[in-house]
N, C-alpha and C. Protein backbone atom coordinates (compact mmCIF):
# COMPACT_ATOMS: atom_id res chain seq x y z
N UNK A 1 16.35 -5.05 19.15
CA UNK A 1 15.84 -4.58 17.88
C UNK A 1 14.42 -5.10 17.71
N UNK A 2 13.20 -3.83 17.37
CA UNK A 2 12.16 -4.56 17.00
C UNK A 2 12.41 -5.72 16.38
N UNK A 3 11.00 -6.64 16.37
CA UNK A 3 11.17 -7.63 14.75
C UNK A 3 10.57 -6.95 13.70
N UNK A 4 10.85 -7.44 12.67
CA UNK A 4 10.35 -6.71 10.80
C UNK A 4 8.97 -7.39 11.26
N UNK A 5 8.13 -6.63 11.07
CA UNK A 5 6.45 -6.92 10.60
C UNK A 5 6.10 -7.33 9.58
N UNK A 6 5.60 -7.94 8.68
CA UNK A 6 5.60 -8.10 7.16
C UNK A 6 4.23 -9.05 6.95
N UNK A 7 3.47 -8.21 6.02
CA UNK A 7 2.32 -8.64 5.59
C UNK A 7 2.29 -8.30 4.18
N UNK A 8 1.48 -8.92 3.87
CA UNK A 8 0.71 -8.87 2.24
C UNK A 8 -0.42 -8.67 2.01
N UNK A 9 -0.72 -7.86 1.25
CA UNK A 9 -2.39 -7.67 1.01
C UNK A 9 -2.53 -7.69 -0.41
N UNK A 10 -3.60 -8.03 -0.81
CA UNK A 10 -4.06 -8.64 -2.12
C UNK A 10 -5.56 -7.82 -2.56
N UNK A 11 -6.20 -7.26 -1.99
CA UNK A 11 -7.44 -6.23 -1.64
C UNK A 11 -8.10 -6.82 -0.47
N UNK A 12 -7.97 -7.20 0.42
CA UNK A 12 -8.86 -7.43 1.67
C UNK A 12 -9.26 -8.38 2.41
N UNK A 13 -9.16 -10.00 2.34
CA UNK A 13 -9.76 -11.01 3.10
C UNK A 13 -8.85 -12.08 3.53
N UNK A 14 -8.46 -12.20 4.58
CA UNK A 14 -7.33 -13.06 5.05
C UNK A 14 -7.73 -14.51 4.34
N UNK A 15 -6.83 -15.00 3.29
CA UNK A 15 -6.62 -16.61 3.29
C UNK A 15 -5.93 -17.46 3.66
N UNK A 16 -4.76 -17.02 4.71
CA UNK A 16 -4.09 -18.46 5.06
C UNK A 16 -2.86 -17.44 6.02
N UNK A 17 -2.52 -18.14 6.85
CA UNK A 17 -1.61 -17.78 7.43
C UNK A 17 -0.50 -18.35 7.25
N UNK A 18 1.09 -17.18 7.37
CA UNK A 18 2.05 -17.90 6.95
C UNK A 18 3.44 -18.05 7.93
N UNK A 19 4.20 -17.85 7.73
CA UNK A 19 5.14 -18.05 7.92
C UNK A 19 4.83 -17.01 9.77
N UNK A 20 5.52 -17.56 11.20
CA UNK A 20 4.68 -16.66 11.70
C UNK A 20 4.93 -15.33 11.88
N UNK A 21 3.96 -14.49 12.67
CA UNK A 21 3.58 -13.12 12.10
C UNK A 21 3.55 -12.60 10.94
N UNK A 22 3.22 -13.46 10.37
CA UNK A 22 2.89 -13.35 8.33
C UNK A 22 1.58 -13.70 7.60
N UNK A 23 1.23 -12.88 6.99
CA UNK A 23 -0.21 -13.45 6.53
C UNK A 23 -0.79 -12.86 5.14
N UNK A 24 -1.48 -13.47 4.28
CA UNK A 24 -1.35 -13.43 2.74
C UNK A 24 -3.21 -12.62 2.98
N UNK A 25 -3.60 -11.72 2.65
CA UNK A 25 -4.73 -11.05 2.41
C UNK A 25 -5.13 -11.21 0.86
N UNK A 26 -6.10 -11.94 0.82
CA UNK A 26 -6.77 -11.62 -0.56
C UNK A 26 -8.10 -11.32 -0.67
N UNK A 27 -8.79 -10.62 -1.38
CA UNK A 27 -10.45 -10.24 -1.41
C UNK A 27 -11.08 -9.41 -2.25
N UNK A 28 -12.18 -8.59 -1.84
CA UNK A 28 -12.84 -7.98 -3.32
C UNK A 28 -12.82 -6.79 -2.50
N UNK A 29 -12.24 -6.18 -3.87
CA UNK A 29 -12.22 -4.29 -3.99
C UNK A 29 -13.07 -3.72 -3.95
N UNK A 30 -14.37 -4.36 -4.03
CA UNK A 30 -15.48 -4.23 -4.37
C UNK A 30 -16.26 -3.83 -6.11
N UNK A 31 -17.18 -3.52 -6.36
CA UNK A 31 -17.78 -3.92 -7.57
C UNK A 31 -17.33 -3.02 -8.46
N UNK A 32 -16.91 -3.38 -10.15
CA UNK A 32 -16.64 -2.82 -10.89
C UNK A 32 -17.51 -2.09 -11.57
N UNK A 33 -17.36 -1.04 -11.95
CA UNK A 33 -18.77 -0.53 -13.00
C UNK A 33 -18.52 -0.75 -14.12
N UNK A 34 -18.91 -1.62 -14.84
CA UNK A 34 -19.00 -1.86 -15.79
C UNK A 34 -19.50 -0.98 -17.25
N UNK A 35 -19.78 -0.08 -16.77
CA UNK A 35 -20.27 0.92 -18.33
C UNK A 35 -19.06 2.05 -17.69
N UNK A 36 -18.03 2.27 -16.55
CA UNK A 36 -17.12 3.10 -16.95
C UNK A 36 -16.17 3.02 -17.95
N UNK A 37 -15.29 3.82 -18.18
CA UNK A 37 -14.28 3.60 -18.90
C UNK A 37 -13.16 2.91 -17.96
N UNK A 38 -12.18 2.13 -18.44
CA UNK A 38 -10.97 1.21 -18.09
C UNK A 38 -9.50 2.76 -18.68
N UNK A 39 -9.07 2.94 -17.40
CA UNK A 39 -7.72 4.14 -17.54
C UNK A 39 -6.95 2.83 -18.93
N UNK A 40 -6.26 3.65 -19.26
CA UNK A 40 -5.38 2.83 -20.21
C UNK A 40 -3.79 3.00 -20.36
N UNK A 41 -3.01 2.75 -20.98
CA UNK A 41 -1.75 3.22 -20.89
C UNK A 41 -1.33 4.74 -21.23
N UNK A 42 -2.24 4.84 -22.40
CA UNK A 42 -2.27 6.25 -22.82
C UNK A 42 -2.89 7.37 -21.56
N UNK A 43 -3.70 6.53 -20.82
CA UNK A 43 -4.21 7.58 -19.92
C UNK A 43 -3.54 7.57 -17.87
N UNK A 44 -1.99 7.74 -18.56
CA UNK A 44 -1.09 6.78 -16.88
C UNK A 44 -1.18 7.35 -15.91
N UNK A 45 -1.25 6.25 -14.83
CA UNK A 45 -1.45 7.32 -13.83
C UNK A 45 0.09 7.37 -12.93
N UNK A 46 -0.55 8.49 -12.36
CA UNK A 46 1.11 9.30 -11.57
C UNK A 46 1.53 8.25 -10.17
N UNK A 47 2.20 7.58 -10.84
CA UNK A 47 2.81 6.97 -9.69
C UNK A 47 3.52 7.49 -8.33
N UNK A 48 4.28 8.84 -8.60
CA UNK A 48 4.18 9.66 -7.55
C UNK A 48 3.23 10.30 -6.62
N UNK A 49 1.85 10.89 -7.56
CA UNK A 49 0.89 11.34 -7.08
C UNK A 49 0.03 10.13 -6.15
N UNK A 50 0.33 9.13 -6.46
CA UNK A 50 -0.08 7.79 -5.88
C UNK A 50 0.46 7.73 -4.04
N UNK A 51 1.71 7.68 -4.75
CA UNK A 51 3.09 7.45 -3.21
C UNK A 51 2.50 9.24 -2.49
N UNK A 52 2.38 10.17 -3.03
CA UNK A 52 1.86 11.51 -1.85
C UNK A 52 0.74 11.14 -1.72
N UNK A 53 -0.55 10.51 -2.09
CA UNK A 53 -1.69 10.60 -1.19
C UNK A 53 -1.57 9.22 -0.22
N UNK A 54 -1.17 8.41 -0.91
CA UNK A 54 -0.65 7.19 0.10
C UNK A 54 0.29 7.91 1.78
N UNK A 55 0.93 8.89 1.47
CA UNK A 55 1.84 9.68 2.54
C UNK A 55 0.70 10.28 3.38
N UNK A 56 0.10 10.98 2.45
CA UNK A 56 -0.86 12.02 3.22
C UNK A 56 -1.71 11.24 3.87
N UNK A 57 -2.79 9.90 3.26
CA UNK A 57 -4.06 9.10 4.11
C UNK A 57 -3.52 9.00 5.32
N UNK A 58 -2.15 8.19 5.05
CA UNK A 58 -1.84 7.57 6.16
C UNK A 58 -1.02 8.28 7.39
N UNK A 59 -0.97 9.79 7.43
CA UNK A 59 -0.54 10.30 8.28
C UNK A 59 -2.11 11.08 9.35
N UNK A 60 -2.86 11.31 8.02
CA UNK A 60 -4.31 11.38 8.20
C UNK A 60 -4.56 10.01 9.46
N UNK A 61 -5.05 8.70 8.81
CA UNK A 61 -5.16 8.05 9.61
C UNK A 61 -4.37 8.18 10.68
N UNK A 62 -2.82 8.13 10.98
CA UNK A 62 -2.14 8.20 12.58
C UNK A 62 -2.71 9.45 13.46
N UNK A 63 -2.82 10.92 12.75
CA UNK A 63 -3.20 11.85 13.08
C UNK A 63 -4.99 11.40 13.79
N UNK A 64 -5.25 10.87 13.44
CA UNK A 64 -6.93 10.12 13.81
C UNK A 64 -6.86 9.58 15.34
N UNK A 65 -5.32 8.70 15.31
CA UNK A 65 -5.57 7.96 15.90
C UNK A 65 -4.77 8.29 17.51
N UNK A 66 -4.26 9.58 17.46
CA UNK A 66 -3.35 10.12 18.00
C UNK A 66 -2.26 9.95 18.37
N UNK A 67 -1.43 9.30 17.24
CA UNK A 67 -0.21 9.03 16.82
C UNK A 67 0.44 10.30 15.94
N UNK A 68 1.52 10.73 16.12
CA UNK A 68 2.62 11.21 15.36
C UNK A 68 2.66 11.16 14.09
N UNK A 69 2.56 12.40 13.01
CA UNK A 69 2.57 12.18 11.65
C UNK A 69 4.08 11.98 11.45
N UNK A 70 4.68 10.65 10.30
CA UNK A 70 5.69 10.51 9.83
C UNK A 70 6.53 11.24 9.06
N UNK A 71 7.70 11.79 8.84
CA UNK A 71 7.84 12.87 7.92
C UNK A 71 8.43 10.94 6.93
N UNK A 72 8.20 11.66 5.62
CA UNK A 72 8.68 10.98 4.38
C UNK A 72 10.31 10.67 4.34
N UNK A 73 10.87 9.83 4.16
CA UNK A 73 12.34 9.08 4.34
C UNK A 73 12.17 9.26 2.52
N UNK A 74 12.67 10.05 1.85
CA UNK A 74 13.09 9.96 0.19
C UNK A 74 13.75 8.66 -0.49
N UNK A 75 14.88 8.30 0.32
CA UNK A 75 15.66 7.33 -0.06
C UNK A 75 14.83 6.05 0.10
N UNK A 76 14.75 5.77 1.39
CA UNK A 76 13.56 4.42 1.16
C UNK A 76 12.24 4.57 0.31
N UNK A 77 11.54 5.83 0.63
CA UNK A 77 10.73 5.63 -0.73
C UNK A 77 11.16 5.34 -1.89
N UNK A 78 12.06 5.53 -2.34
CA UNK A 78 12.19 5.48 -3.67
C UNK A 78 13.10 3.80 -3.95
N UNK A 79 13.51 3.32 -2.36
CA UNK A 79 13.78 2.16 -2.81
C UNK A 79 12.31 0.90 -2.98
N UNK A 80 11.59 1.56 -2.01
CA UNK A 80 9.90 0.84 -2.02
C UNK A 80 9.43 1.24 -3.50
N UNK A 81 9.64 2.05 -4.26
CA UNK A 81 9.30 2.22 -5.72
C UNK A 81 9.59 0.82 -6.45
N UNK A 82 11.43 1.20 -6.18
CA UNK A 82 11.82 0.04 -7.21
C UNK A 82 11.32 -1.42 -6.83
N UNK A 83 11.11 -1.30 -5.32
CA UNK A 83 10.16 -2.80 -4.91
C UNK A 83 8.73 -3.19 -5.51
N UNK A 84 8.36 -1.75 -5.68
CA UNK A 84 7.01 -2.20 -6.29
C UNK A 84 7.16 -2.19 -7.85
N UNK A 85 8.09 -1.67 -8.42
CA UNK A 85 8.23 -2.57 -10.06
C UNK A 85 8.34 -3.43 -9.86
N UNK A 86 9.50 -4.14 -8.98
CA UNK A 86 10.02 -5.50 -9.31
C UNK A 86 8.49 -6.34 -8.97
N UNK A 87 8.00 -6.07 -8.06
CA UNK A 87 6.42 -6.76 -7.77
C UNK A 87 5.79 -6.71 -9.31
N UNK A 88 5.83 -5.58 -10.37
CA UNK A 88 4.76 -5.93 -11.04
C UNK A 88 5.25 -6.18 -12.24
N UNK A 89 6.48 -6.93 -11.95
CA UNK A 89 7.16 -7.69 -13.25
C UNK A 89 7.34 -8.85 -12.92
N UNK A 90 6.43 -9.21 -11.51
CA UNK A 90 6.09 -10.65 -11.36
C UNK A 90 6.62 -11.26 -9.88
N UNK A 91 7.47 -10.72 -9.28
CA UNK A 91 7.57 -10.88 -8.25
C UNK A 91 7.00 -10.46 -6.84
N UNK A 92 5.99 -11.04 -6.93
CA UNK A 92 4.74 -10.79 -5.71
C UNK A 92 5.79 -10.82 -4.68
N UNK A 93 5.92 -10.19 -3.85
CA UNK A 93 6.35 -10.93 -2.10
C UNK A 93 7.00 -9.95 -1.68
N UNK A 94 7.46 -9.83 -0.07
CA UNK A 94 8.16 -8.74 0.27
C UNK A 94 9.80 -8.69 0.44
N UNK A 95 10.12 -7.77 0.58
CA UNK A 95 11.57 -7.26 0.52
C UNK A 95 12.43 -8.23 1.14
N UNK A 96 13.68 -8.32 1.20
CA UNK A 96 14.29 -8.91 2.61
C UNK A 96 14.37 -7.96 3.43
N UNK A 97 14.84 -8.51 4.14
CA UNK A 97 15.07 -7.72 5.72
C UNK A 97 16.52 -7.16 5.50
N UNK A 98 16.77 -6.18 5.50
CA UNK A 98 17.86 -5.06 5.57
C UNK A 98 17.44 -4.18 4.32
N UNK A 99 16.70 -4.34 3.08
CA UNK A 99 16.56 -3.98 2.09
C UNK A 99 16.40 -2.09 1.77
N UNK A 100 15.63 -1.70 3.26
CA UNK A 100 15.64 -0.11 3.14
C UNK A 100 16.90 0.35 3.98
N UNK A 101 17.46 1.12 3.46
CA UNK A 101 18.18 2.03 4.24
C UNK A 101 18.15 2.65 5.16
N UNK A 102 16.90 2.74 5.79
CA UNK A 102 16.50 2.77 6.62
C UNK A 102 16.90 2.49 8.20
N UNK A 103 16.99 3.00 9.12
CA UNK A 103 17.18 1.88 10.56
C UNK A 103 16.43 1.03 10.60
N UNK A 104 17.45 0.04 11.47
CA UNK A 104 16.59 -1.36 12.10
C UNK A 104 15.47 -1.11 12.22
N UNK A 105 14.73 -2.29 12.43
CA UNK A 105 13.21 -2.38 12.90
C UNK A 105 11.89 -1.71 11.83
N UNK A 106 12.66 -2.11 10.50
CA UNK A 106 11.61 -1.87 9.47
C UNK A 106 10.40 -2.98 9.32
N UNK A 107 9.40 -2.24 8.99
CA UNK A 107 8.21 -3.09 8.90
C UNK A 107 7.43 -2.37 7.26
N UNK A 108 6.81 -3.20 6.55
CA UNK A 108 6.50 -3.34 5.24
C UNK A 108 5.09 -3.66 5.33
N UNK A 109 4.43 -3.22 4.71
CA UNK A 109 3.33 -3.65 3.79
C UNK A 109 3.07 -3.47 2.64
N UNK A 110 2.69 -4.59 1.99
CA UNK A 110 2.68 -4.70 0.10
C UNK A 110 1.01 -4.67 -0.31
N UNK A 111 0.44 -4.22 -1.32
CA UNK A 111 -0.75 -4.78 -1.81
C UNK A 111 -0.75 -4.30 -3.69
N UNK A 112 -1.83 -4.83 -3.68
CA UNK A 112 -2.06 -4.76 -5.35
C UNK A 112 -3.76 -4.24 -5.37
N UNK A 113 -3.89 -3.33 -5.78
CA UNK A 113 -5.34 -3.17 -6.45
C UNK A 113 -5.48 -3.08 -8.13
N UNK A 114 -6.62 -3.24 -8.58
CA UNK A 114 -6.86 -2.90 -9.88
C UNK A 114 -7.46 -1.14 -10.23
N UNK A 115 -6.57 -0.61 -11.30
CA UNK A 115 -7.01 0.91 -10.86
C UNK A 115 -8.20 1.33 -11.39
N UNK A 116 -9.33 0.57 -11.01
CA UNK A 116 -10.57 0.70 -11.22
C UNK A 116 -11.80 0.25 -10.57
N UNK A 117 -12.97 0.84 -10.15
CA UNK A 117 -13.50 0.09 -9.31
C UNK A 117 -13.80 0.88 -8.22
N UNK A 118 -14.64 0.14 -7.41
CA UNK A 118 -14.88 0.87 -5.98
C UNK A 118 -14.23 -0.07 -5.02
N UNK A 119 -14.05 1.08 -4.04
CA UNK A 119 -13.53 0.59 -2.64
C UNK A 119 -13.58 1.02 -1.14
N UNK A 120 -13.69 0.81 -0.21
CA UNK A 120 -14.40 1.10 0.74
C UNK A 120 -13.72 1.45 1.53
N UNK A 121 -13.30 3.02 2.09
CA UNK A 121 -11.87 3.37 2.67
C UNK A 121 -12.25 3.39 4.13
N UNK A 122 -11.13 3.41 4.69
CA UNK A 122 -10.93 3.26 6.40
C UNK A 122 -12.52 4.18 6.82
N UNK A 123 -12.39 5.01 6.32
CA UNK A 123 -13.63 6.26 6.92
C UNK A 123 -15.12 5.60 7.01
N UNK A 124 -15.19 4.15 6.16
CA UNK A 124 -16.54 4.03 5.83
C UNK A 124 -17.10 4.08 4.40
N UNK A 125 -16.29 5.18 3.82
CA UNK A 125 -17.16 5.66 2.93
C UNK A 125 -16.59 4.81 1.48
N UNK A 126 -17.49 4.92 0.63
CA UNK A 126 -17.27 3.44 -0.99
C UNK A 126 -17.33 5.16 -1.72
N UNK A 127 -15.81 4.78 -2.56
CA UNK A 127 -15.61 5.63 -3.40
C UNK A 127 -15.42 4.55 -4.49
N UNK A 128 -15.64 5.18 -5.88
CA UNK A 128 -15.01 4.72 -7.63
C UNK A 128 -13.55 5.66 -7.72
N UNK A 129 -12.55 4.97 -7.30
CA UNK A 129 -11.24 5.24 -7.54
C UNK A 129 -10.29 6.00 -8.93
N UNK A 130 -11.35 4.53 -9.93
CA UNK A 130 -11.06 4.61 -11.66
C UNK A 130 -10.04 5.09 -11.60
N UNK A 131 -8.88 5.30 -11.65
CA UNK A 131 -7.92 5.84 -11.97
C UNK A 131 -7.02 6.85 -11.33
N UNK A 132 -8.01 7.56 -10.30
CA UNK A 132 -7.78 8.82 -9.71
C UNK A 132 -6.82 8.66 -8.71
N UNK A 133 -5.54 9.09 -9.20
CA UNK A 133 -4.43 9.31 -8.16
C UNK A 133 -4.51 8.85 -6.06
N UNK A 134 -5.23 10.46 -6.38
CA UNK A 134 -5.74 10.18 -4.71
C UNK A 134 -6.40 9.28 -3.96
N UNK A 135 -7.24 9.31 -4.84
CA UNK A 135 -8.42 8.05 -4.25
C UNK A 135 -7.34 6.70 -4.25
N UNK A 136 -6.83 6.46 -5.20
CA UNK A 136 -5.59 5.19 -5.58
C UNK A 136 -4.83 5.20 -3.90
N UNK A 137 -4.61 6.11 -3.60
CA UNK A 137 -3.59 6.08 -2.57
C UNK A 137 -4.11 6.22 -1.27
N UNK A 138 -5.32 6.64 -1.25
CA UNK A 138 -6.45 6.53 0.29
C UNK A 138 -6.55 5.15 -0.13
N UNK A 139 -7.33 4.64 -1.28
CA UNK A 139 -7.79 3.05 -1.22
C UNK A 139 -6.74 2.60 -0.62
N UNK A 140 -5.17 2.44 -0.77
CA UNK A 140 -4.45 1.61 -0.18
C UNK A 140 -4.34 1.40 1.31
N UNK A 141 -4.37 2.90 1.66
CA UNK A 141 -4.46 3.06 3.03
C UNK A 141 -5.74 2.33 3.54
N UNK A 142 -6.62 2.58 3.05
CA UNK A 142 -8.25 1.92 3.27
C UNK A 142 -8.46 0.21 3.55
N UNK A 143 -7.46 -0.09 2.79
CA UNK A 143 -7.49 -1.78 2.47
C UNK A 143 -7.00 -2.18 4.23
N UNK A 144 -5.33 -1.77 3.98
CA UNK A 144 -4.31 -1.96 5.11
C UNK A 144 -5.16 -1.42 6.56
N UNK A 145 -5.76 -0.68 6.17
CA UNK A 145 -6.51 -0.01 8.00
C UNK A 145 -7.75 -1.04 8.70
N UNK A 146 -8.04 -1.23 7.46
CA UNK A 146 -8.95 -2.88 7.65
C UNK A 146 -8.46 -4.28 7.96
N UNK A 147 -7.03 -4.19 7.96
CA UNK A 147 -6.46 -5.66 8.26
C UNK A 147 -6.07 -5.36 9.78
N UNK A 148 -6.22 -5.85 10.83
CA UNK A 148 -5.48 -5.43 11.53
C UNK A 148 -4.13 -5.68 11.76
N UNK A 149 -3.20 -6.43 11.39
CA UNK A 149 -1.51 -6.27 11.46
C UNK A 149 -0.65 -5.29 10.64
N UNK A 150 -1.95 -5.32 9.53
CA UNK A 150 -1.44 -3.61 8.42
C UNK A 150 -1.70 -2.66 9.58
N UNK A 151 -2.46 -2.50 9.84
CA UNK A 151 -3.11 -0.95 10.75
C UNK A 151 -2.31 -0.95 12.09
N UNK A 152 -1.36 -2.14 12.20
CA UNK A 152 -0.38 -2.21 13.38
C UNK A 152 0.90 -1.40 13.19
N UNK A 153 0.90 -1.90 11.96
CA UNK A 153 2.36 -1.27 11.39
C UNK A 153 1.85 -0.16 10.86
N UNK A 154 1.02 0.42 10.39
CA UNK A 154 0.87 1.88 10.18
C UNK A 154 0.68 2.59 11.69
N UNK A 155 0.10 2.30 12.47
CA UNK A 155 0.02 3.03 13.73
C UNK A 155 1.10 2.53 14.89
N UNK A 156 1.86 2.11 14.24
CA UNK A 156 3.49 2.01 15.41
C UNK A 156 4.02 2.51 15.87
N UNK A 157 3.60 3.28 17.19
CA UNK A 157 4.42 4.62 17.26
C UNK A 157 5.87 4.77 17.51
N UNK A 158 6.20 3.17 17.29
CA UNK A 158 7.69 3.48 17.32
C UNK A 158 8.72 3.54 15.38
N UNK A 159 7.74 3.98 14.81
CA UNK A 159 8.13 4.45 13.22
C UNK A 159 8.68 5.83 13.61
N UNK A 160 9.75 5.93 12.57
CA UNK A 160 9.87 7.29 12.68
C UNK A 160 9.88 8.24 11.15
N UNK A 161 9.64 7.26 10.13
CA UNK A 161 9.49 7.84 8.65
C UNK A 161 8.88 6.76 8.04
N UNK A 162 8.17 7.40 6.96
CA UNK A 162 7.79 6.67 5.78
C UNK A 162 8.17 6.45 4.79
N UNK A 163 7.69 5.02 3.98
CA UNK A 163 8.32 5.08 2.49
C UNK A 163 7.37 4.33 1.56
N UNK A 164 6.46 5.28 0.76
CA UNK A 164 5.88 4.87 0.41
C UNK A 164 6.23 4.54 -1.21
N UNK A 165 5.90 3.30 -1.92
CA UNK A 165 6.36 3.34 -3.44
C UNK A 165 5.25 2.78 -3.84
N UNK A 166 5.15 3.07 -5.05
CA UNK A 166 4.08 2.79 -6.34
C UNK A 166 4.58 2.26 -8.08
N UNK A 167 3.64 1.26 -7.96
CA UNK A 167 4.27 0.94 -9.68
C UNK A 167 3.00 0.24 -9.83
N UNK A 168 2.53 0.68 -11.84
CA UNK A 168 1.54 0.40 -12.19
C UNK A 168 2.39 -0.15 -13.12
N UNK A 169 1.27 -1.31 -13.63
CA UNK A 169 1.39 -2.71 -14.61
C UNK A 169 0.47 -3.20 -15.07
N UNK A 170 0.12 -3.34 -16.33
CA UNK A 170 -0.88 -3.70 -16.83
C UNK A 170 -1.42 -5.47 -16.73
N UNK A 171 -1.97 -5.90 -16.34
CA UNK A 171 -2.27 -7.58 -15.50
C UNK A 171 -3.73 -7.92 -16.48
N UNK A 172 -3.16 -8.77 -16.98
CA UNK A 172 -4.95 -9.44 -17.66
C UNK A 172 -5.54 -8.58 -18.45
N UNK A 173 -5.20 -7.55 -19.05
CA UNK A 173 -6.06 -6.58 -19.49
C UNK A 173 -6.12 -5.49 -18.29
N UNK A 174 -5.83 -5.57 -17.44
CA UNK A 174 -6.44 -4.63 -16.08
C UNK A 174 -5.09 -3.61 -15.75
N UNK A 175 -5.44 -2.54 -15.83
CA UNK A 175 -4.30 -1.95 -15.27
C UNK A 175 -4.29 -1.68 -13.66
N UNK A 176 -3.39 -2.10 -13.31
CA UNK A 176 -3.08 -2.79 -11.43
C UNK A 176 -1.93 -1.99 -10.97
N UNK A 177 -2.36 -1.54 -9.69
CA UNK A 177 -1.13 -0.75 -8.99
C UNK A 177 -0.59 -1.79 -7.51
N UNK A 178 0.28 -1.59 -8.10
CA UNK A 178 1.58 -2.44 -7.06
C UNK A 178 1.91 -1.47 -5.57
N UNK A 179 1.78 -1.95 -4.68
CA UNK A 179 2.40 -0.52 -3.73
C UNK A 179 2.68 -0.98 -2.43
N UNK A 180 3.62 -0.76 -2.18
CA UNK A 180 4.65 -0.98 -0.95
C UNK A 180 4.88 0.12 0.09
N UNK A 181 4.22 -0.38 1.26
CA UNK A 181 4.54 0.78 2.07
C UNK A 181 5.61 0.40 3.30
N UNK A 182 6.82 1.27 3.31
CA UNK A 182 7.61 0.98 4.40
C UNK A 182 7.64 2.15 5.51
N UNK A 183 7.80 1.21 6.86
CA UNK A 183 8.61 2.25 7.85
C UNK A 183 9.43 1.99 8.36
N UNK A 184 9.81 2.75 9.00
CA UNK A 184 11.65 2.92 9.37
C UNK A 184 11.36 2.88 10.93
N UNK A 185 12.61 2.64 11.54
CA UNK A 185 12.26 2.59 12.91
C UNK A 185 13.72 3.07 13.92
N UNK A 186 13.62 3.64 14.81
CA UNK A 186 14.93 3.88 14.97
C UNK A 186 15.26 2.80 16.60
């Protein structure tokens, strides 16, 4: 049986290594604009529409890399959902190991952005996210393609589905998206 892969990302800059093949990413999203507007509760964003462009970047990216696009696993997505509430009701960290329904040899990646701001996606290019669904769900991909043990486990060609989940939470004043990406492995 593969081993579970499992990383954390925080927006971008390795601080410490953990437990092994484990490692805690933290860094800058890059710069806020400050004369935009801040999304608000009244203005929510689609946590689904989040989890499909998160599906789509990152099949984009494998498709790049000439890897196999993943078809979507429903059931584990939607258990990586409820992983990423429980993340943004305070429990930072990743799943246990058996947690998706999934076959053996699941591998995870977690991160948190703030849904505002710029960020600098796999392609190169610095987009202002602010709120915008898609962009929300390339940034994630963007962060993880820059780490390399994220961009391991997204380009694994021994995955055979995805599961991507999303949960937004309001943090400090900041409204922050939680998001967990799993794959399955057979």
């Amino acid at each position: 049986m593969p081993s579970r892969l499992a990383w954390t990302v925080t927006l971008g800059v390795l601080i410490a290594p953990l437990a092994a093949g484990a490692a805690v990413l933290v860094g800058d999203a890059g710069e806020v604009d400050a004369d935009a507007a801040t999304p608000t509760r009244d203005e929510a964003i689609n946590e689904t529409a989040v989890e499909q462009a998160m599906h789509s970047a990152l099949n984009d990216r494998r498709a790049a890399e000439g890897r196999d696009r993943l078809p979507l696993d429903t059931t584990a997505s939607a258990q990586a959902s409820a992983w990423s509430a429980r993340m943004a009701n305070g429990s930072y960290e990743h799943s246990p190991r058996g947690y998706y329904a999934c076959p053996a040899g699941t591998a995870e990646n977690i991160a948190t952005l703030p849904a505002e701001g710029r960020v600098e996606l796999d392609t190169g290019e610095i987009v202002r996210y602010q709120g915008n669904e898609t962009k929300l769900g390339r940034a994630l991909i963007g962060v993880w393609n820059r780490s390399p043990p994220h961009r391991e486990n997204m380009l694994d060609r021994t995955h055979t589905a995805h599961a991507p989940g999303v949960a937004v939470a309001e943090r400090n004043g900041t409204l922050t998206v939680f998001a967990t990406s799993g794959f399955c492995s057979q």
